[in-house]
Protein backbone atom coordinates (compact mmCIF):
# COMPACT_ATOMS: atom_id res chain seq x y z
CA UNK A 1 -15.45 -17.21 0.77
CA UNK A 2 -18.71 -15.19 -0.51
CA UNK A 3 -19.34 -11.65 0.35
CA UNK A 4 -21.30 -11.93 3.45
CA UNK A 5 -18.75 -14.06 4.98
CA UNK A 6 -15.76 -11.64 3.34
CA UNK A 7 -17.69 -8.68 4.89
CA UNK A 8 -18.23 -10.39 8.39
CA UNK A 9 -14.38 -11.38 8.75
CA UNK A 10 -13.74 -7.94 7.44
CA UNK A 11 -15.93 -5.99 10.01
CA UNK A 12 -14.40 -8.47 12.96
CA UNK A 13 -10.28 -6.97 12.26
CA UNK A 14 -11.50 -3.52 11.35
CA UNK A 15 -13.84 -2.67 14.91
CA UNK A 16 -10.41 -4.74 16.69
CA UNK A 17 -7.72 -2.62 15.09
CA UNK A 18 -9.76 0.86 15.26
CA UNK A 19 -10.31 0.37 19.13
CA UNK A 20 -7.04 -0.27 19.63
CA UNK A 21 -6.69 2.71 17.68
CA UNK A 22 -9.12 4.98 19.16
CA UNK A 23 -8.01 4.59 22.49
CA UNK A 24 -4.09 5.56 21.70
CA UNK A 25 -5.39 8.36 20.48
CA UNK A 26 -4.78 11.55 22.59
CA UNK A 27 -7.98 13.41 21.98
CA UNK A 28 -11.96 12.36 21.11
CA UNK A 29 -11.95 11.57 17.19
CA UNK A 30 -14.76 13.98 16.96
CA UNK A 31 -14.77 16.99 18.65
CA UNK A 32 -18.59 18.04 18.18
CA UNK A 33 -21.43 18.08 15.50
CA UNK A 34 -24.04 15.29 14.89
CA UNK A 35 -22.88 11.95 14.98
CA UNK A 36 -23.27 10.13 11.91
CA UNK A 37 -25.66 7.49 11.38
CA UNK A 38 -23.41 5.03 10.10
CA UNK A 39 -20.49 3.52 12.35
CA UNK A 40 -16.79 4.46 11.48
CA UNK A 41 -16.18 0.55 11.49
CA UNK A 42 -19.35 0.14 9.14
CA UNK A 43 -17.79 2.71 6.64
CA UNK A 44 -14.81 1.58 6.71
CA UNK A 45 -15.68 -2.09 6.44
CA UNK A 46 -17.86 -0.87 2.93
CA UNK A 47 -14.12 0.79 1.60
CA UNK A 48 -12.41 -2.42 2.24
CA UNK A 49 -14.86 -4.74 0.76
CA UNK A 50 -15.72 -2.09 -2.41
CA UNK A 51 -12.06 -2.02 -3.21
CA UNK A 52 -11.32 -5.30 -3.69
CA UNK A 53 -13.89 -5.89 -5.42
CA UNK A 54 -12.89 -3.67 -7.85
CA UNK A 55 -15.34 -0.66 -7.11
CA UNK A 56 -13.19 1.94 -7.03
CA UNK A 57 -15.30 4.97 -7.17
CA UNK A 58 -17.51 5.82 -4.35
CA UNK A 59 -20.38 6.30 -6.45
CA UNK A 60 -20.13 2.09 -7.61
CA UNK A 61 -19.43 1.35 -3.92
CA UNK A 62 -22.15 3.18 -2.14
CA UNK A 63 -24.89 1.79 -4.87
CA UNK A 64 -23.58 -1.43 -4.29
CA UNK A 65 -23.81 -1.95 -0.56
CA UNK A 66 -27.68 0.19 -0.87
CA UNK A 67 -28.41 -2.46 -3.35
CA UNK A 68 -27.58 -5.36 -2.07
CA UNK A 69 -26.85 -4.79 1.78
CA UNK A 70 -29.48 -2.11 2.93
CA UNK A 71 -30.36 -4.49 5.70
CA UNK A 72 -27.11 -4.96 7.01
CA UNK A 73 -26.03 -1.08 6.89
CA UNK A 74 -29.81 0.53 7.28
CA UNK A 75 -28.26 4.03 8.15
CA UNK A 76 -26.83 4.00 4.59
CA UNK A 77 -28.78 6.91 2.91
CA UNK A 78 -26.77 9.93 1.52
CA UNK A 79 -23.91 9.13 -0.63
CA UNK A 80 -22.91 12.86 -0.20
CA UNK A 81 -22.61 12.18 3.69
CA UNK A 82 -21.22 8.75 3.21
CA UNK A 83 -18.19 10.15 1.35
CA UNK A 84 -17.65 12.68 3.38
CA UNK A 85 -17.06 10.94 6.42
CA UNK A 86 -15.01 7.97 4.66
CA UNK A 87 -12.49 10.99 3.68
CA UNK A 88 -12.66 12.31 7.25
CA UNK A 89 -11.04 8.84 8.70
CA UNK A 90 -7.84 8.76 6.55
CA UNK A 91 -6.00 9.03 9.60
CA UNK A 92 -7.40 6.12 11.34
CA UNK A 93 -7.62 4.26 8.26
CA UNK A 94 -3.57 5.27 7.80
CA UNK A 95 -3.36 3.91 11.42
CA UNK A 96 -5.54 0.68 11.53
CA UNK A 97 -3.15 -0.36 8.78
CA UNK A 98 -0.27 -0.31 10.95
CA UNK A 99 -2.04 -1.81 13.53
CA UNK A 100 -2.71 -4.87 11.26
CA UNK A 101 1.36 -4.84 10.42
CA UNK A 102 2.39 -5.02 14.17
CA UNK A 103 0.36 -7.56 15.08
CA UNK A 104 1.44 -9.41 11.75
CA UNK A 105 4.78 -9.40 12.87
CA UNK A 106 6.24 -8.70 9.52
CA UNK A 107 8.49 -5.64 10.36
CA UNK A 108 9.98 -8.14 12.18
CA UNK A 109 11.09 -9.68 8.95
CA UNK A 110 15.14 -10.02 7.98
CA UNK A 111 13.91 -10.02 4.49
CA UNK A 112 12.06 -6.87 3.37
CA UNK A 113 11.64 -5.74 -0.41
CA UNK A 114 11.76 -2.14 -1.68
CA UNK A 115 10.46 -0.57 -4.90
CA UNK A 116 8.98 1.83 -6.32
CA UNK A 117 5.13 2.56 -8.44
CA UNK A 118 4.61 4.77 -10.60
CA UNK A 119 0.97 6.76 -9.98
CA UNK A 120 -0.38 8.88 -12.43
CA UNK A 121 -2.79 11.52 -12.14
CA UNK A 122 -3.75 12.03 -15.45
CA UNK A 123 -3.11 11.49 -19.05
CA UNK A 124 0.60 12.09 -19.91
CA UNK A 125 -0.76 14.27 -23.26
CA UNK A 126 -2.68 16.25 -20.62
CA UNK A 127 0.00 17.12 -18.09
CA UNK A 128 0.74 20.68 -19.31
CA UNK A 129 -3.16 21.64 -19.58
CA UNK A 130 -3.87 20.18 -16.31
CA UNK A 131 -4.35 22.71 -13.33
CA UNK A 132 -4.48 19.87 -10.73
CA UNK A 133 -1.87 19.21 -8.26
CA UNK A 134 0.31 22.26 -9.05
CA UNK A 135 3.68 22.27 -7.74
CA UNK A 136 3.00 18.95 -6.28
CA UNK A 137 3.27 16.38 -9.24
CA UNK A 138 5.81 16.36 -11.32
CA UNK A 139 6.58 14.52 -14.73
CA UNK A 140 8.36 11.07 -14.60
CA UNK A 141 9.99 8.13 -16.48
CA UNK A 142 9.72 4.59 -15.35
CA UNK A 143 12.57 2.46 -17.08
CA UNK A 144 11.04 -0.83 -16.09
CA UNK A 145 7.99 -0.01 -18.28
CA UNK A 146 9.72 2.41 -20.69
CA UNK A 147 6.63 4.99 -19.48
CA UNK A 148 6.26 8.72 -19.17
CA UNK A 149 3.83 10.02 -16.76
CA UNK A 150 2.97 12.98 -15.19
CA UNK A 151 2.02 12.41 -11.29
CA UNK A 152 3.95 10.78 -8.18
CA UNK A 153 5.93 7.50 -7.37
CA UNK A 154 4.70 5.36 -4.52
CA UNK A 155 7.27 3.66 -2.59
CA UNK A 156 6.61 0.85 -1.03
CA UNK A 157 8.55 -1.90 1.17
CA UNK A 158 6.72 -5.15 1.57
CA UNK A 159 8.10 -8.39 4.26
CA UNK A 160 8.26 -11.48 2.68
CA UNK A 161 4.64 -12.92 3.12
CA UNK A 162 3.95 -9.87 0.86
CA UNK A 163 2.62 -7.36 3.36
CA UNK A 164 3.19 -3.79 3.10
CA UNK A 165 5.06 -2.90 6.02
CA UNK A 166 5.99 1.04 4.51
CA UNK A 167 4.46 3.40 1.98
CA UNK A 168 5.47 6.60 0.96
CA UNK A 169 4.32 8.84 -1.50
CA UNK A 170 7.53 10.46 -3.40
CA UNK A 171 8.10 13.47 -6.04
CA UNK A 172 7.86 11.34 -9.49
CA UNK A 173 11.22 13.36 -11.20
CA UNK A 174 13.96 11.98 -8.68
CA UNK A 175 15.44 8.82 -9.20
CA UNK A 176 14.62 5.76 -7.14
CA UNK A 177 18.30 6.08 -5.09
CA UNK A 178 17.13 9.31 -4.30
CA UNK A 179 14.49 7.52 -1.97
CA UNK A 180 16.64 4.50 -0.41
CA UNK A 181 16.67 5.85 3.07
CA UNK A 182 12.94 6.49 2.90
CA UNK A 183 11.91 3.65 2.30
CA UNK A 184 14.25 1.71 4.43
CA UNK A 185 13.33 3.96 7.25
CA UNK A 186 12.23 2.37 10.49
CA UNK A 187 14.33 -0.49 9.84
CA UNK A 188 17.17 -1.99 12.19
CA UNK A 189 18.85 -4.89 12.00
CA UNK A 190 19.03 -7.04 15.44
CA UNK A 191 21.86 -7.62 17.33
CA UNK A 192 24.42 -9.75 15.34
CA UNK A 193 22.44 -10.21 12.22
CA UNK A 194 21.81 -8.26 9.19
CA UNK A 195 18.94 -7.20 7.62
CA UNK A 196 18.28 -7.89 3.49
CA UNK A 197 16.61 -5.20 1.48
CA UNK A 198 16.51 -6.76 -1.96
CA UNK A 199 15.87 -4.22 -4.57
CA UNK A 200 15.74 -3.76 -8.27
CA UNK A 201 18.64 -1.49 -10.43
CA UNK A 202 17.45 1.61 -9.70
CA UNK A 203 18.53 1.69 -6.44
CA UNK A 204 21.98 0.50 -7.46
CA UNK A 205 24.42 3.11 -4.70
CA UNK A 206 27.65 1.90 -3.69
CA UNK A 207 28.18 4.36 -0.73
CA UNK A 208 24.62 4.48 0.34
CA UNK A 209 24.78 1.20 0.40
CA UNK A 210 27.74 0.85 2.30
CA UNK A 211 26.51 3.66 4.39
CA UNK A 212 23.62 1.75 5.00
CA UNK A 213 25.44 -1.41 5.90
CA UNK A 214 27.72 -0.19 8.50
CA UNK A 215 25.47 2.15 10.43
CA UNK A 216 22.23 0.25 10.92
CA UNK A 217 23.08 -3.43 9.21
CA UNK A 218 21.13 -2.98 6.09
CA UNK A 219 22.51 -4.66 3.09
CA UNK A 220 20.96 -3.79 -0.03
CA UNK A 221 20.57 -6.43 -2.91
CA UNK A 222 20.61 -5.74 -6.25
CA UNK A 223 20.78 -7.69 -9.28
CA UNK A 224 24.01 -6.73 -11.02
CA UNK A 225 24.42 -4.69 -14.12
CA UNK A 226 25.64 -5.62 -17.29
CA UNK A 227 28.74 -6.64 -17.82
CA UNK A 228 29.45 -6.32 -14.16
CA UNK A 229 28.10 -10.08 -13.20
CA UNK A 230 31.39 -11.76 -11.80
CA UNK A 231 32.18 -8.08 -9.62
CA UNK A 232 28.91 -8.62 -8.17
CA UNK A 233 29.21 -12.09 -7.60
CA UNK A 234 32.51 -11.07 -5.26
CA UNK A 235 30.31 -9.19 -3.25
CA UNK A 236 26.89 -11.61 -3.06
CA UNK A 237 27.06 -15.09 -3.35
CA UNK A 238 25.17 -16.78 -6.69
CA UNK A 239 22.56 -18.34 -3.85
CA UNK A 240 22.02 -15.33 -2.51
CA UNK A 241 21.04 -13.09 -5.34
CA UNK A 242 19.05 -15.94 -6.41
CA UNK A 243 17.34 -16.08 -3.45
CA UNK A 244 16.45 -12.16 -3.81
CA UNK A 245 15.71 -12.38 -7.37
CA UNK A 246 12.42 -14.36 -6.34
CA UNK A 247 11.99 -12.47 -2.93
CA UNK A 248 11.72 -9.12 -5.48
CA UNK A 249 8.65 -11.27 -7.58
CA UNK A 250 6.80 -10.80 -4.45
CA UNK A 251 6.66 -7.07 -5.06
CA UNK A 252 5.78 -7.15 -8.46
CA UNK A 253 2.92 -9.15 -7.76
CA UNK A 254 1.94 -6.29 -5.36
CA UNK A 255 2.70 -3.84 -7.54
CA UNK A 256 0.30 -5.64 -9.98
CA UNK A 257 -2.34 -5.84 -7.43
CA UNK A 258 -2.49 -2.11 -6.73
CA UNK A 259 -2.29 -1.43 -10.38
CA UNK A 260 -4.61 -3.69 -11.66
CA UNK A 261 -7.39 -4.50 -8.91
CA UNK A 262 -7.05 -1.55 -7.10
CA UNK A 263 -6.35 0.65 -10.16
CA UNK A 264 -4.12 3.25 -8.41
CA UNK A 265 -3.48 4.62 -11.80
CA UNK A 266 -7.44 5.37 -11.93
CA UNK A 267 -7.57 7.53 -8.95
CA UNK A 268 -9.04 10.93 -10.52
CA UNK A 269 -9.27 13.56 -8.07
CA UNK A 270 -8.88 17.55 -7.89
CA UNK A 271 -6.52 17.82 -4.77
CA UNK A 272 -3.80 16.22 -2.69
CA UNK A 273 -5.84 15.73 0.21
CA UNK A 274 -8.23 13.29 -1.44
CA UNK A 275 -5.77 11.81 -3.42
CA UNK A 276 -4.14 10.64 -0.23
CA UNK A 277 -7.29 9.80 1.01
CA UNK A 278 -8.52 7.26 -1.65
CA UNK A 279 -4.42 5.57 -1.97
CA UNK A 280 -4.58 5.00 1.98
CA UNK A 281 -7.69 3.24 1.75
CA UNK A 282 -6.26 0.94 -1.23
CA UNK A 283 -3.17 0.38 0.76
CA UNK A 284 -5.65 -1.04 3.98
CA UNK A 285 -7.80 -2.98 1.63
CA UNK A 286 -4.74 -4.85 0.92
CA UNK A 287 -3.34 -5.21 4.13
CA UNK A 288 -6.40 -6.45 5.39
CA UNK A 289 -7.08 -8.93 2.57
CA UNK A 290 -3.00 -10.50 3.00
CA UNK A 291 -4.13 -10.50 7.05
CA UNK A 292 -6.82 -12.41 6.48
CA UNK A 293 -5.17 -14.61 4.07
CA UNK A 294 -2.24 -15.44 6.57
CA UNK A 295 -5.13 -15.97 9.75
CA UNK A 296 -7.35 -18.37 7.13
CA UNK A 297 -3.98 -20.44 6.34
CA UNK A 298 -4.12 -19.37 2.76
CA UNK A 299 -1.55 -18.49 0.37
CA UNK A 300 -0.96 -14.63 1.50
CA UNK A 301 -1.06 -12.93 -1.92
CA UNK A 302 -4.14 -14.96 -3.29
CA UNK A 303 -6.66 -12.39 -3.15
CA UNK A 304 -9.06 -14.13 -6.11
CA UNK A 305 -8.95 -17.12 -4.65
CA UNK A 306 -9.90 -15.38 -1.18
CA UNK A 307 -12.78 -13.18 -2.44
CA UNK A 308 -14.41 -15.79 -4.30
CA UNK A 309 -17.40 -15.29 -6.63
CA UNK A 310 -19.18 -12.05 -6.14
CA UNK A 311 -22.53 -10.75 -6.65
């Protein structure tokens, strides 16, 4: 798909999901002052479409849709206003992505992933010079990549056709376990069946799990620790922790895909607020691009082979 057809399909879910939006919402979005020239749906359709292609400042994005797409979007003039009301729609950006998961279906899913990202906000050396997000982030050790940082941890739970279904940003000092009924929040398992919620060691919790499992029929899945294989085997068949072994690939793959194309680790920003603002908008841009993947018939996480060539 090239970029005028990515940007068409693009505009199309956006202006359904932020009607839908818009008119659930108990009061007018904007309350008085101009209107803008631009359209919500047209800015928000530029964030989708600059993030994955890898423009992940606003100053890249805005020069690349004046550039190249003046015609399409010819109220695009200030940057200064631009950005100001992309950061004014994190809330219905925050809620067009849920939109997109309901009518996915995948929270209705018996197979959802956890795990959780580490985000920083700066250099690690810098972390005791930098006056940014004071009393908010924290320092933190990721065992998977043997990392210090100095920021947050994203949580994230994901279905098994790799859409997010839950994000949360967390405190990055805590350990994962600390965070297993966040991120399983919102979850119930159906009458008579259970739900799996395969995870990785760090959320390893006998009696939250157990907690877990008798209250709401959530049975977390983790691979076993050393030396404790054939104990864990007792309690989770071979095929089954097998089976969640590869389902727990899928969110590494996301993981990479926020890291990598999305370069969450890149967000550089003075204040919670538009921190927030700039990881909801990477969290959408996903969403969108796994939506559009499942509608086209495509393999869901595939998002080169979905963007194409650009410009």
């Amino acid at each position: 798909m090239d970029q005028d057809d990515f940007i068409i399909h693009v505009y199309c879910r956006v202006c359904q999901a932020y009607d839908q939006v818009v008119s659930q919402l108990p009061h007018r979005l904007r309350r008085g002052g101009v209107e803008p020239g631009l359209s919500d749906c047209e800015v928000i359709t530029m964030e989708v479409c600059g993030e994955l292609w890898k423009m992940n400042t606003d100053k890249d994005l805005f020069a690349h849709f004046k550039t190249h797409y003046q015609s399409w979007f010819p109220q695009l003039r200030e940057r200064s206003r631009f950005v100001r009301q992309a950061a004014a729609l994190w809330q219905v950006k925050a809620h067009i992505q849920r939109v997109l998961v309901l009518q996915s279906g995948a929270l209705e899913d018996a197979v959802q992933s956890i795990d959780t990202l580490p985000v920083s906000v700066c250099a690690n050396a810098r972390r005791f010079v930098d006056r940014c997000f004071k009393g908010q982030a924290d320092s933190g050790y990721c065992a998977a990549k043997k990392l210090y940082f100095y920021g947050f941890k994203l949580g994230l739970r994901i279905a098994r056709c790799g859409l997010i279904t839950h994000y949360e940003l967390l405190g990055a000092r805590a350990h994962d376990v600390t965070y297993l009924e966040t991120l399983v929040e919102g979850l119930d398992a159906p009458p008579q069946h259970d739900l799996l919620v395969p995870a990785d060691k760090g959320f390893i919790d006998k009696a939250r799990a157990a907690l877990l499992k008798q209250r709401r029929g959530i049975t977390i899945v983790t691979p076993p620790r050393r030396g404790e294989q054939r104990k864990m085997q007792t309690e989770h068949s071979k095929a089954l922790l097998a089976a969640c072994s590869r389902w727990r690939k899928l969110i590494e793959t996301v993981n990479a895909h926020l890291t990598e194309r999305f370069a969450v680790n890149r967000i550089r920003v003075h204040d919670l607020w538009h921190f927030q603002h700039r990881l909801i908008r990477k969290i959408l841009a996903h969403t969108l691009a796994v939506c559009l993947n499942l509608q086209l018939g495509r393999k869901p996480l595939d998002l080169d082979g979905l963007l194409g060539r650009s410009k």
